[in-house]
N, C-alpha and C. Protein backbone atom coordinates (compact mmCIF):
# COMPACT_ATOMS: atom_id res chain seq x y z
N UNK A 1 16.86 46.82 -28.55
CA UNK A 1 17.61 46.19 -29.61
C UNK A 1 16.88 44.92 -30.02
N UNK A 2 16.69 44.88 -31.53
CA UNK A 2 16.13 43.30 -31.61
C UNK A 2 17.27 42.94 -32.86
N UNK A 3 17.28 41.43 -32.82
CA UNK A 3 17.66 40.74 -34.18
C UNK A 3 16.61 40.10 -34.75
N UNK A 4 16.51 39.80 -35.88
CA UNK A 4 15.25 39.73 -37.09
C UNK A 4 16.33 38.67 -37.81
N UNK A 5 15.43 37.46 -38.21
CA UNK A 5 16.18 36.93 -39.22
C UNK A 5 15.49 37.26 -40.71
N UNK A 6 16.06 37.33 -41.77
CA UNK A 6 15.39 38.26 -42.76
C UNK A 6 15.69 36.43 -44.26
N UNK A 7 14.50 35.90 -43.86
CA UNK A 7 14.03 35.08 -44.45
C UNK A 7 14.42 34.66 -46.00
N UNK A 8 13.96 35.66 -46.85
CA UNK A 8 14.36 35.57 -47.90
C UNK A 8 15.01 37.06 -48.02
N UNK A 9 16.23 37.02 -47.52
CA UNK A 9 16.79 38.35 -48.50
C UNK A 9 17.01 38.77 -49.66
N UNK A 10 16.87 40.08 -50.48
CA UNK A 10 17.17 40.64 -52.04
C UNK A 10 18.23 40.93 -51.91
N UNK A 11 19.21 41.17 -53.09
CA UNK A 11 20.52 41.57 -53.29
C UNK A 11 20.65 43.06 -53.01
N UNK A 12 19.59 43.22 -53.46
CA UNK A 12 19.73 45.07 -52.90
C UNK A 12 19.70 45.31 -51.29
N UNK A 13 19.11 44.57 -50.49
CA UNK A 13 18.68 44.79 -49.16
C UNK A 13 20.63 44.08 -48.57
N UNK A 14 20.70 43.23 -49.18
CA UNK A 14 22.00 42.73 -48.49
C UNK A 14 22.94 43.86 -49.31
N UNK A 15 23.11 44.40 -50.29
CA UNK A 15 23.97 45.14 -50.45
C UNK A 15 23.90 45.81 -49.48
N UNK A 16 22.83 46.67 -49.06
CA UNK A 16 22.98 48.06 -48.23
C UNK A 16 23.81 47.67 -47.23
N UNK A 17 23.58 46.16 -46.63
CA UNK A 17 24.01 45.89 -44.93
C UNK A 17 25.47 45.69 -45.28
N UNK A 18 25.75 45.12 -46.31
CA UNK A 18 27.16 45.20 -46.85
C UNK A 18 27.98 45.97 -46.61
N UNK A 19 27.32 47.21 -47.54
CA UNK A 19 27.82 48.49 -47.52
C UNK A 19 28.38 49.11 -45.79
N UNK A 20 26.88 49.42 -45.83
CA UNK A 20 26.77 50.13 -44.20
C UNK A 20 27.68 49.60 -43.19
N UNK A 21 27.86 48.58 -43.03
CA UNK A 21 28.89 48.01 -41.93
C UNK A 21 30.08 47.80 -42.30
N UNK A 22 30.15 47.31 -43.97
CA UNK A 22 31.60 46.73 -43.98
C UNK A 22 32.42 48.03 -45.00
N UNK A 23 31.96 49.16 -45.15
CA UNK A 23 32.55 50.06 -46.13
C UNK A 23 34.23 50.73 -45.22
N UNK A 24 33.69 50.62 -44.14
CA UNK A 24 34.92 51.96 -43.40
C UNK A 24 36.00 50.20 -42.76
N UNK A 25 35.98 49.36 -43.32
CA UNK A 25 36.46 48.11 -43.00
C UNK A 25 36.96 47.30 -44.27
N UNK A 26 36.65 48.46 -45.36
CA UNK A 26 36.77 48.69 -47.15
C UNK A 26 36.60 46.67 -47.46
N UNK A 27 35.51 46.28 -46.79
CA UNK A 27 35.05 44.98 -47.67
C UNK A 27 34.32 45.67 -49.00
N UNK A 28 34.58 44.24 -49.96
CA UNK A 28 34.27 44.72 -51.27
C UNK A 28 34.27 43.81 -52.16
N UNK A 29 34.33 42.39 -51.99
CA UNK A 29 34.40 41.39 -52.28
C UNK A 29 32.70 40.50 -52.85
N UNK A 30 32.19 40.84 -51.90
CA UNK A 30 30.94 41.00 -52.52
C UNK A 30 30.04 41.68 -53.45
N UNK A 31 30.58 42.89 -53.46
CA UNK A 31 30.43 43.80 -54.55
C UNK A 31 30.47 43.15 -55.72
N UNK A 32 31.30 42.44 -56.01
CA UNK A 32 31.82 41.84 -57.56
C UNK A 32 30.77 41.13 -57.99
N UNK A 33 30.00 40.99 -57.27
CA UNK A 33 28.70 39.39 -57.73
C UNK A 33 27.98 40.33 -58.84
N UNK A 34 27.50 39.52 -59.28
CA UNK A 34 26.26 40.22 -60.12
C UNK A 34 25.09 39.70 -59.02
N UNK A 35 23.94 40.61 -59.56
CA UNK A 35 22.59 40.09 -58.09
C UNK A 35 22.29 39.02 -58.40
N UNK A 36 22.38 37.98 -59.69
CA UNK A 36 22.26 36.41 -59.77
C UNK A 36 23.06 35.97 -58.66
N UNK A 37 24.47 35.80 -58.91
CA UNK A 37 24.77 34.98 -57.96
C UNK A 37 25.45 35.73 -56.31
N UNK A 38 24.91 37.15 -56.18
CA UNK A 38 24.57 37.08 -54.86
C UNK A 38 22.85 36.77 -54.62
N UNK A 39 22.06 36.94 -55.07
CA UNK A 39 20.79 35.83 -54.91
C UNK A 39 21.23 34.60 -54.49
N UNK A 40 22.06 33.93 -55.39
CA UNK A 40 21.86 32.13 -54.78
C UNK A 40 22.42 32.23 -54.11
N UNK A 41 23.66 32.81 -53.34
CA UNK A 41 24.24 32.69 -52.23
C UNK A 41 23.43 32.75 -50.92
N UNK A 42 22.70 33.89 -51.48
CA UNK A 42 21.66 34.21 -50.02
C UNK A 42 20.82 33.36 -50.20
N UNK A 43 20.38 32.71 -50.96
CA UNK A 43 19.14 31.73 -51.08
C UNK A 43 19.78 30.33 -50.93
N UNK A 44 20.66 30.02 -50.50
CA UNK A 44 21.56 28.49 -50.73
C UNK A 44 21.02 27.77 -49.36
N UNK A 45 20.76 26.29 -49.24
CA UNK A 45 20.73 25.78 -48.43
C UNK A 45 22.00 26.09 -47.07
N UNK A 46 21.40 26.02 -45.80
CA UNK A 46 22.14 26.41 -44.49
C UNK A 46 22.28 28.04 -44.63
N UNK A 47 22.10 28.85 -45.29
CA UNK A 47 22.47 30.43 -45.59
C UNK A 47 21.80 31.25 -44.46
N UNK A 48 21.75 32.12 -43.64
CA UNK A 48 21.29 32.81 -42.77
C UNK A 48 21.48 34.08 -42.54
N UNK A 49 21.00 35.30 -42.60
CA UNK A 49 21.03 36.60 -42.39
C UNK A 49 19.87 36.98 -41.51
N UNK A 50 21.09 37.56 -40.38
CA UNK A 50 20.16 38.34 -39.11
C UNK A 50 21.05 39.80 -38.93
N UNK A 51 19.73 40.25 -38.87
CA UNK A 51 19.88 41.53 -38.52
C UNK A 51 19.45 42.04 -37.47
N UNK A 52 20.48 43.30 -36.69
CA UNK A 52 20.54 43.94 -35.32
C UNK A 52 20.03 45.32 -35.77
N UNK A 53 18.42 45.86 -35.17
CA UNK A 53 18.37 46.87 -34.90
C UNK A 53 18.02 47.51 -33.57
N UNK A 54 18.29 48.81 -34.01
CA UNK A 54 17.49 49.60 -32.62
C UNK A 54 16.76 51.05 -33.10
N UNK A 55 15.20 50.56 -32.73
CA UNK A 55 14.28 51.38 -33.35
C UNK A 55 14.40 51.15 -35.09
N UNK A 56 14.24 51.65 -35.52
CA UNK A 56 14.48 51.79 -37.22
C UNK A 56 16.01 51.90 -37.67
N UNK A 57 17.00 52.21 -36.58
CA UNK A 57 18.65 52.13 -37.30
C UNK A 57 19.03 51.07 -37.30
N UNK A 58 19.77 50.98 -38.18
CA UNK A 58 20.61 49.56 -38.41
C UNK A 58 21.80 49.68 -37.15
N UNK A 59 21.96 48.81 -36.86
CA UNK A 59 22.68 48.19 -35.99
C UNK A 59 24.14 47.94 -36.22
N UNK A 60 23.79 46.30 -36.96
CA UNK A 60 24.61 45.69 -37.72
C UNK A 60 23.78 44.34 -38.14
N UNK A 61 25.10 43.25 -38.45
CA UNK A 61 24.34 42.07 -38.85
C UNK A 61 25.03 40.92 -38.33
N UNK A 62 24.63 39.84 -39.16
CA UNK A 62 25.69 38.39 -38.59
C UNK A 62 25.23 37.48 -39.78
N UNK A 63 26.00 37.09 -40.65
CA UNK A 63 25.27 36.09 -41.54
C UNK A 63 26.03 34.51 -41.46
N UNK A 64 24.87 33.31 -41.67
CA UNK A 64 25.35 32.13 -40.87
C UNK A 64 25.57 31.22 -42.67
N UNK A 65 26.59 30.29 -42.69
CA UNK A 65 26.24 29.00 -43.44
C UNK A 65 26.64 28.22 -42.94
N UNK A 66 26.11 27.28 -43.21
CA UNK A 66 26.19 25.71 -43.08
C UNK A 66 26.85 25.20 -43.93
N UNK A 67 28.18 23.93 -43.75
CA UNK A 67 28.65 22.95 -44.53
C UNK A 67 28.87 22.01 -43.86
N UNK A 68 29.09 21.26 -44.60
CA UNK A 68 29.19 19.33 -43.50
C UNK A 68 29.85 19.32 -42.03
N UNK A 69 30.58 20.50 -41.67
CA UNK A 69 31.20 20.24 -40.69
C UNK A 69 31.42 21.22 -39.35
N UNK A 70 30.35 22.48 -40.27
CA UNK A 70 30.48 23.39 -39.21
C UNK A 70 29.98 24.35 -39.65
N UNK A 71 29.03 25.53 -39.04
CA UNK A 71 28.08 26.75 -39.41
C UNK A 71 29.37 27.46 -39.24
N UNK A 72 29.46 28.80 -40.24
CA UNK A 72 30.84 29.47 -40.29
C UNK A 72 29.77 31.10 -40.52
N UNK A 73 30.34 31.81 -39.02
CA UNK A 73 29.66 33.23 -39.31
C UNK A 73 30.70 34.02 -40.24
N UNK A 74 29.89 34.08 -41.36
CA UNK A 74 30.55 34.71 -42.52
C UNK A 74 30.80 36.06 -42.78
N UNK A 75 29.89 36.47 -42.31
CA UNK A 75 29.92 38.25 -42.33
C UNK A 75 29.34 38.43 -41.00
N UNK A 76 30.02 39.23 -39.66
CA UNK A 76 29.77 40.07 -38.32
C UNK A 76 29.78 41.29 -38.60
N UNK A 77 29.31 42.44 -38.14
CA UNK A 77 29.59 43.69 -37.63
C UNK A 77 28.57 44.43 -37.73
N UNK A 78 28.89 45.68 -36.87
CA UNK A 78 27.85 47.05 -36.73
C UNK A 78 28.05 47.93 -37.19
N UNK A 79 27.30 49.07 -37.64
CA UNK A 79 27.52 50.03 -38.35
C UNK A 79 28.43 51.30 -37.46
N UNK A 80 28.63 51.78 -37.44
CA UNK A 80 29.96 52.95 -36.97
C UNK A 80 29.39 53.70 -35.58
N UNK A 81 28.11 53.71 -35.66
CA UNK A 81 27.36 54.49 -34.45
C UNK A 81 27.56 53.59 -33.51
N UNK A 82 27.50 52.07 -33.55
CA UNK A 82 27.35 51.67 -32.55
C UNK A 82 28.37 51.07 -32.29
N UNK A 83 29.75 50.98 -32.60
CA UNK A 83 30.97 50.40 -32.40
C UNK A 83 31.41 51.30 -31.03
N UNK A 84 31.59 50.47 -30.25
CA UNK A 84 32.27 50.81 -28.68
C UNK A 84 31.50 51.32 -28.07
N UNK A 85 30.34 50.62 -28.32
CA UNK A 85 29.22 50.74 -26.56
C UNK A 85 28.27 49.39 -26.47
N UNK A 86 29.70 47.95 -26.66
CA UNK A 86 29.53 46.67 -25.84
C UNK A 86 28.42 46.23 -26.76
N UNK A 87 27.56 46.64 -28.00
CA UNK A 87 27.11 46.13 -28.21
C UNK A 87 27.98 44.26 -29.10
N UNK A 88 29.03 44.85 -29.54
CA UNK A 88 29.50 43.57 -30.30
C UNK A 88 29.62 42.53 -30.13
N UNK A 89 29.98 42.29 -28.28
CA UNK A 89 30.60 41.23 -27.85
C UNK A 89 28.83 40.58 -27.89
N UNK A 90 27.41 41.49 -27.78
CA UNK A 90 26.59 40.79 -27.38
C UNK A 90 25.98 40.08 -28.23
N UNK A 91 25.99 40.57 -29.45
CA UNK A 91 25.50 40.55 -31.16
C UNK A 91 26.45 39.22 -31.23
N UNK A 92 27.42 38.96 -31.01
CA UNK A 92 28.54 38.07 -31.36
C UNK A 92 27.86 36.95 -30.81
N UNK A 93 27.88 36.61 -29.44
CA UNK A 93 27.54 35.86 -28.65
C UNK A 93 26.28 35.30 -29.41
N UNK A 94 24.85 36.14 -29.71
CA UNK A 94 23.42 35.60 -30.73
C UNK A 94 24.02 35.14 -31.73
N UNK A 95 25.17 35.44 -32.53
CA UNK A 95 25.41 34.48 -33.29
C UNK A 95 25.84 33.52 -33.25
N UNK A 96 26.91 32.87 -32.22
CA UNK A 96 26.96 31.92 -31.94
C UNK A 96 25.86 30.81 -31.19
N UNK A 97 25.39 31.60 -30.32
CA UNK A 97 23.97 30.74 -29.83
C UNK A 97 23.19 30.43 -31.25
N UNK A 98 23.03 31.41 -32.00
CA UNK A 98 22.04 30.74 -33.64
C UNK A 98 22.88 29.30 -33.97
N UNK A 99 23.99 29.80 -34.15
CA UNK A 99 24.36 28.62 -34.81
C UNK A 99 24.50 27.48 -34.25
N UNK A 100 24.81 27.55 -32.91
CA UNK A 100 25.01 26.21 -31.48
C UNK A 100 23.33 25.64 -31.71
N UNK A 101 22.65 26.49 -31.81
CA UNK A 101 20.95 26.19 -31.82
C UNK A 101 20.55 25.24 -33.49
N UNK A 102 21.19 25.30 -34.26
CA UNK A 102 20.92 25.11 -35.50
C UNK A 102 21.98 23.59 -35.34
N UNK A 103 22.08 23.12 -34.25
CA UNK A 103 23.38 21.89 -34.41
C UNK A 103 24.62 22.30 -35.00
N UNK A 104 25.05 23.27 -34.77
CA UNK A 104 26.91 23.17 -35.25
C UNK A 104 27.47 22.58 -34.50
N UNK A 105 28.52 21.55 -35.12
CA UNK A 105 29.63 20.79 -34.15
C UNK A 105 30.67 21.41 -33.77
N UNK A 106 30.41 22.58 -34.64
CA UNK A 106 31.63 23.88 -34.61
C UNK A 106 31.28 25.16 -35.18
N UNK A 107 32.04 26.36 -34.67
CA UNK A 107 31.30 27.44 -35.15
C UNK A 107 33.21 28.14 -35.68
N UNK A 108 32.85 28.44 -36.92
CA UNK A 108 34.13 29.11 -37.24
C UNK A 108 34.11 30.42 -37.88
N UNK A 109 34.95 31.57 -37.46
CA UNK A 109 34.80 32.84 -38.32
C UNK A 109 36.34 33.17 -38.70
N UNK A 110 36.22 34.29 -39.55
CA UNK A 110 37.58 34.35 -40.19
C UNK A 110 37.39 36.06 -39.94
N UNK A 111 38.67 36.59 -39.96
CA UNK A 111 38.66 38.02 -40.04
C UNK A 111 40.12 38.17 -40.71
N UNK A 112 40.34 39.44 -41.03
CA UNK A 112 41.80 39.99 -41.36
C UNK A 112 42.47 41.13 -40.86
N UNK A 113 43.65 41.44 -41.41
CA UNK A 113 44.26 42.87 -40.46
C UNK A 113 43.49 43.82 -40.72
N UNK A 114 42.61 44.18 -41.62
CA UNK A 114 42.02 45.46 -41.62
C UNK A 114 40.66 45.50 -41.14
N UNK A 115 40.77 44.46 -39.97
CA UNK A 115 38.85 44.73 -39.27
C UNK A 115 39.69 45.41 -38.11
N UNK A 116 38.06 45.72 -37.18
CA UNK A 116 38.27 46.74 -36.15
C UNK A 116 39.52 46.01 -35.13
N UNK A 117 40.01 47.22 -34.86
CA UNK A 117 41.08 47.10 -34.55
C UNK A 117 41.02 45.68 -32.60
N UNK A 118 39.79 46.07 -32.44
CA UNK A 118 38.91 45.21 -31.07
C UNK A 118 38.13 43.70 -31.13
N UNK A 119 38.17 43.58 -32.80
CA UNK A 119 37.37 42.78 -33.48
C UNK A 119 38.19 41.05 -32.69
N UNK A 120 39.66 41.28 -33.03
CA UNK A 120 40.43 39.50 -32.90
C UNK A 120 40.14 39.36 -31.38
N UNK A 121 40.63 40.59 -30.27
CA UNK A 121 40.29 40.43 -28.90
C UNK A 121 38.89 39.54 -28.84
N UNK A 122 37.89 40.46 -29.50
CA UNK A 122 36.22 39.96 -28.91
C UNK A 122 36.45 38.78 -29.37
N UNK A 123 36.95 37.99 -30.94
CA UNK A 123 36.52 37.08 -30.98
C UNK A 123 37.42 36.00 -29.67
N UNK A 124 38.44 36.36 -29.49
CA UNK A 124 39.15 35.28 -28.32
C UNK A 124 38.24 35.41 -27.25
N UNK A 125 37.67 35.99 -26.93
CA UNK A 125 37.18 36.31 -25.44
C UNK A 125 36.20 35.27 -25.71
N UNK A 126 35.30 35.41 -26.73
CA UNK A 126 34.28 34.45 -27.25
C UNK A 126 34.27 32.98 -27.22
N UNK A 127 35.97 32.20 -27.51
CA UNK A 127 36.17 31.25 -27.06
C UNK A 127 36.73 31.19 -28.51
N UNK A 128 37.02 31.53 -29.75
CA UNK A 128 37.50 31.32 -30.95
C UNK A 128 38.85 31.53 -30.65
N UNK A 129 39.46 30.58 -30.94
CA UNK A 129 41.06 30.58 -31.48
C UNK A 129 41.97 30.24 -33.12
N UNK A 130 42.55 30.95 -33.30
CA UNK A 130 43.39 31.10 -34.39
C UNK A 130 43.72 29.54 -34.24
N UNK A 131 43.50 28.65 -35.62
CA UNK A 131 43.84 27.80 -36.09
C UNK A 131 44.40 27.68 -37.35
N UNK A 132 44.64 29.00 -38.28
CA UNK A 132 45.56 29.02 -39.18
C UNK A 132 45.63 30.47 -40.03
N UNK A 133 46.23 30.44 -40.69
CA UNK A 133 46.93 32.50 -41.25
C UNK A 133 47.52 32.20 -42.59
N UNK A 134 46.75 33.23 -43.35
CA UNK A 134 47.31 33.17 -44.88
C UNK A 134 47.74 34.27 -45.52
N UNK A 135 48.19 35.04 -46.32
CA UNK A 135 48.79 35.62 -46.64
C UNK A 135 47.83 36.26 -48.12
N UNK A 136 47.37 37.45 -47.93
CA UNK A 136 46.95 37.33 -49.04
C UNK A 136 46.53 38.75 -49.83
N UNK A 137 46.93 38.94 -51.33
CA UNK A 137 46.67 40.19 -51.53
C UNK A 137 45.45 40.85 -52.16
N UNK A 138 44.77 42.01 -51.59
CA UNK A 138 43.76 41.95 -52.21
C UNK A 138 43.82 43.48 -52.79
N UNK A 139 42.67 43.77 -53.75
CA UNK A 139 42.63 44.80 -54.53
C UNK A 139 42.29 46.19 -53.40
N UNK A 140 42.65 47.62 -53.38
CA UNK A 140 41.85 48.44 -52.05
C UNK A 140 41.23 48.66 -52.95
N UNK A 141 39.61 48.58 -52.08
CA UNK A 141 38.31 49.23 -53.19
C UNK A 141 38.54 50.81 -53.18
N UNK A 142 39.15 51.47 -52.31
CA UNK A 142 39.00 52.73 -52.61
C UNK A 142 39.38 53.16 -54.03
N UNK A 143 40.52 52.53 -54.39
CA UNK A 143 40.78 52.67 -56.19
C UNK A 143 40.38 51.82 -56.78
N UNK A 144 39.37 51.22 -56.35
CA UNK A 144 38.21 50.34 -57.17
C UNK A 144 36.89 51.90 -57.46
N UNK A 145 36.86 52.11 -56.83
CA UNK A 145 34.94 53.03 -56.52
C UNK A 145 35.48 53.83 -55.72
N UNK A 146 36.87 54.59 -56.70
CA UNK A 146 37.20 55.80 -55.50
C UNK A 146 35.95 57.03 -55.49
N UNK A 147 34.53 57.23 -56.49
CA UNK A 147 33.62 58.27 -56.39
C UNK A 147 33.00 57.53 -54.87
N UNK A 148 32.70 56.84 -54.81
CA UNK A 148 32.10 55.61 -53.35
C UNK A 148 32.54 56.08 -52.35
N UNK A 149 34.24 55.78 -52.53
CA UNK A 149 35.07 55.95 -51.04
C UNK A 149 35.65 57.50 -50.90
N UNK A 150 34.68 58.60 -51.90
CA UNK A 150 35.87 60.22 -51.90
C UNK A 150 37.46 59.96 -51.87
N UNK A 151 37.78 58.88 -53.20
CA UNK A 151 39.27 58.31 -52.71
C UNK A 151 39.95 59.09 -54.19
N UNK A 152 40.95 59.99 -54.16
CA UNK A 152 41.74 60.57 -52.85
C UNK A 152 40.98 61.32 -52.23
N UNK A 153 41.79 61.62 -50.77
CA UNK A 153 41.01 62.63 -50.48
C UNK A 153 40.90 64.09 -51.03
N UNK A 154 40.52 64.79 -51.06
CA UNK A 154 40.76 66.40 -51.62
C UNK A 154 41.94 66.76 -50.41
């Protein structure tokens, strides 16, 4: 298994990792950018994308930013092959060491009810605790790009 930090990423290369990890977890929020301003996002001061492979498969990823007060892992996860064989808790952990390594005074991530169902456990185990909960509605991409998601099903 290695992680790679991927220097200057393209919008197409971060779409795929997008895709690939966060589709069956129906993220889609990123989708909306045009590749301008997912470019500057990925190109923004403190911005970080690492990627987990093994051999030539994707893994998963971990992407880092920086703001005045704390590196916040913005996007975690692995692609479907490798969910529930321990790789997460370890992938998790390199991201926090990146960011402890990069001076964070704090490391913060956010998730919602529709990540893996193992996802809130790992992050407590990790040492992250719930410091606040919002309420919030969002569009399902499947009836966004139901040709994407085969949504309905047949």
């Amino acid at each position: 298994m290695t992680i790679a930090r991927v220097e200057h990423p393209t919008a197409a290369l971060y779409r795929e990792l997008y895709d690939r990890v966060g589709r069956p977890w129906l993220w889609y929020e990123r989708r909306l950018l045009s590749d301008d301003a997912l470019s500057a996002l990925l190109s923004a001061p403190g911005h970080e994308l690492h990627v987990a492979r093994h051999g030539d498969d994707l893994v998963g990823y971990f992407e880092l930013q920086a703001d005045a007060s704390a590196w916040e892992i913005v996007f975690f996860g692995l692609t479907v092959d490798y969910i529930g064989r321990r790789i997460g808790p370890w992938l998790l952990d390199r991201a926090i060491e990146r960011a402890l390594e990069r001076g964070a005074p704090r490391v913060v991530l956010n998730t919602n009810t529709i990540d893996h169902p193992g996802a809130l456990g790992n992050y407590r185990k990790a040492g992250f605790r719930p410091v606040r909960s919002e309420d919030k509605e969002l569009q399902d991409p499947r009836v966004l790009w139901p040709d994407l998601y085969r949504w309905p099903p047949a």
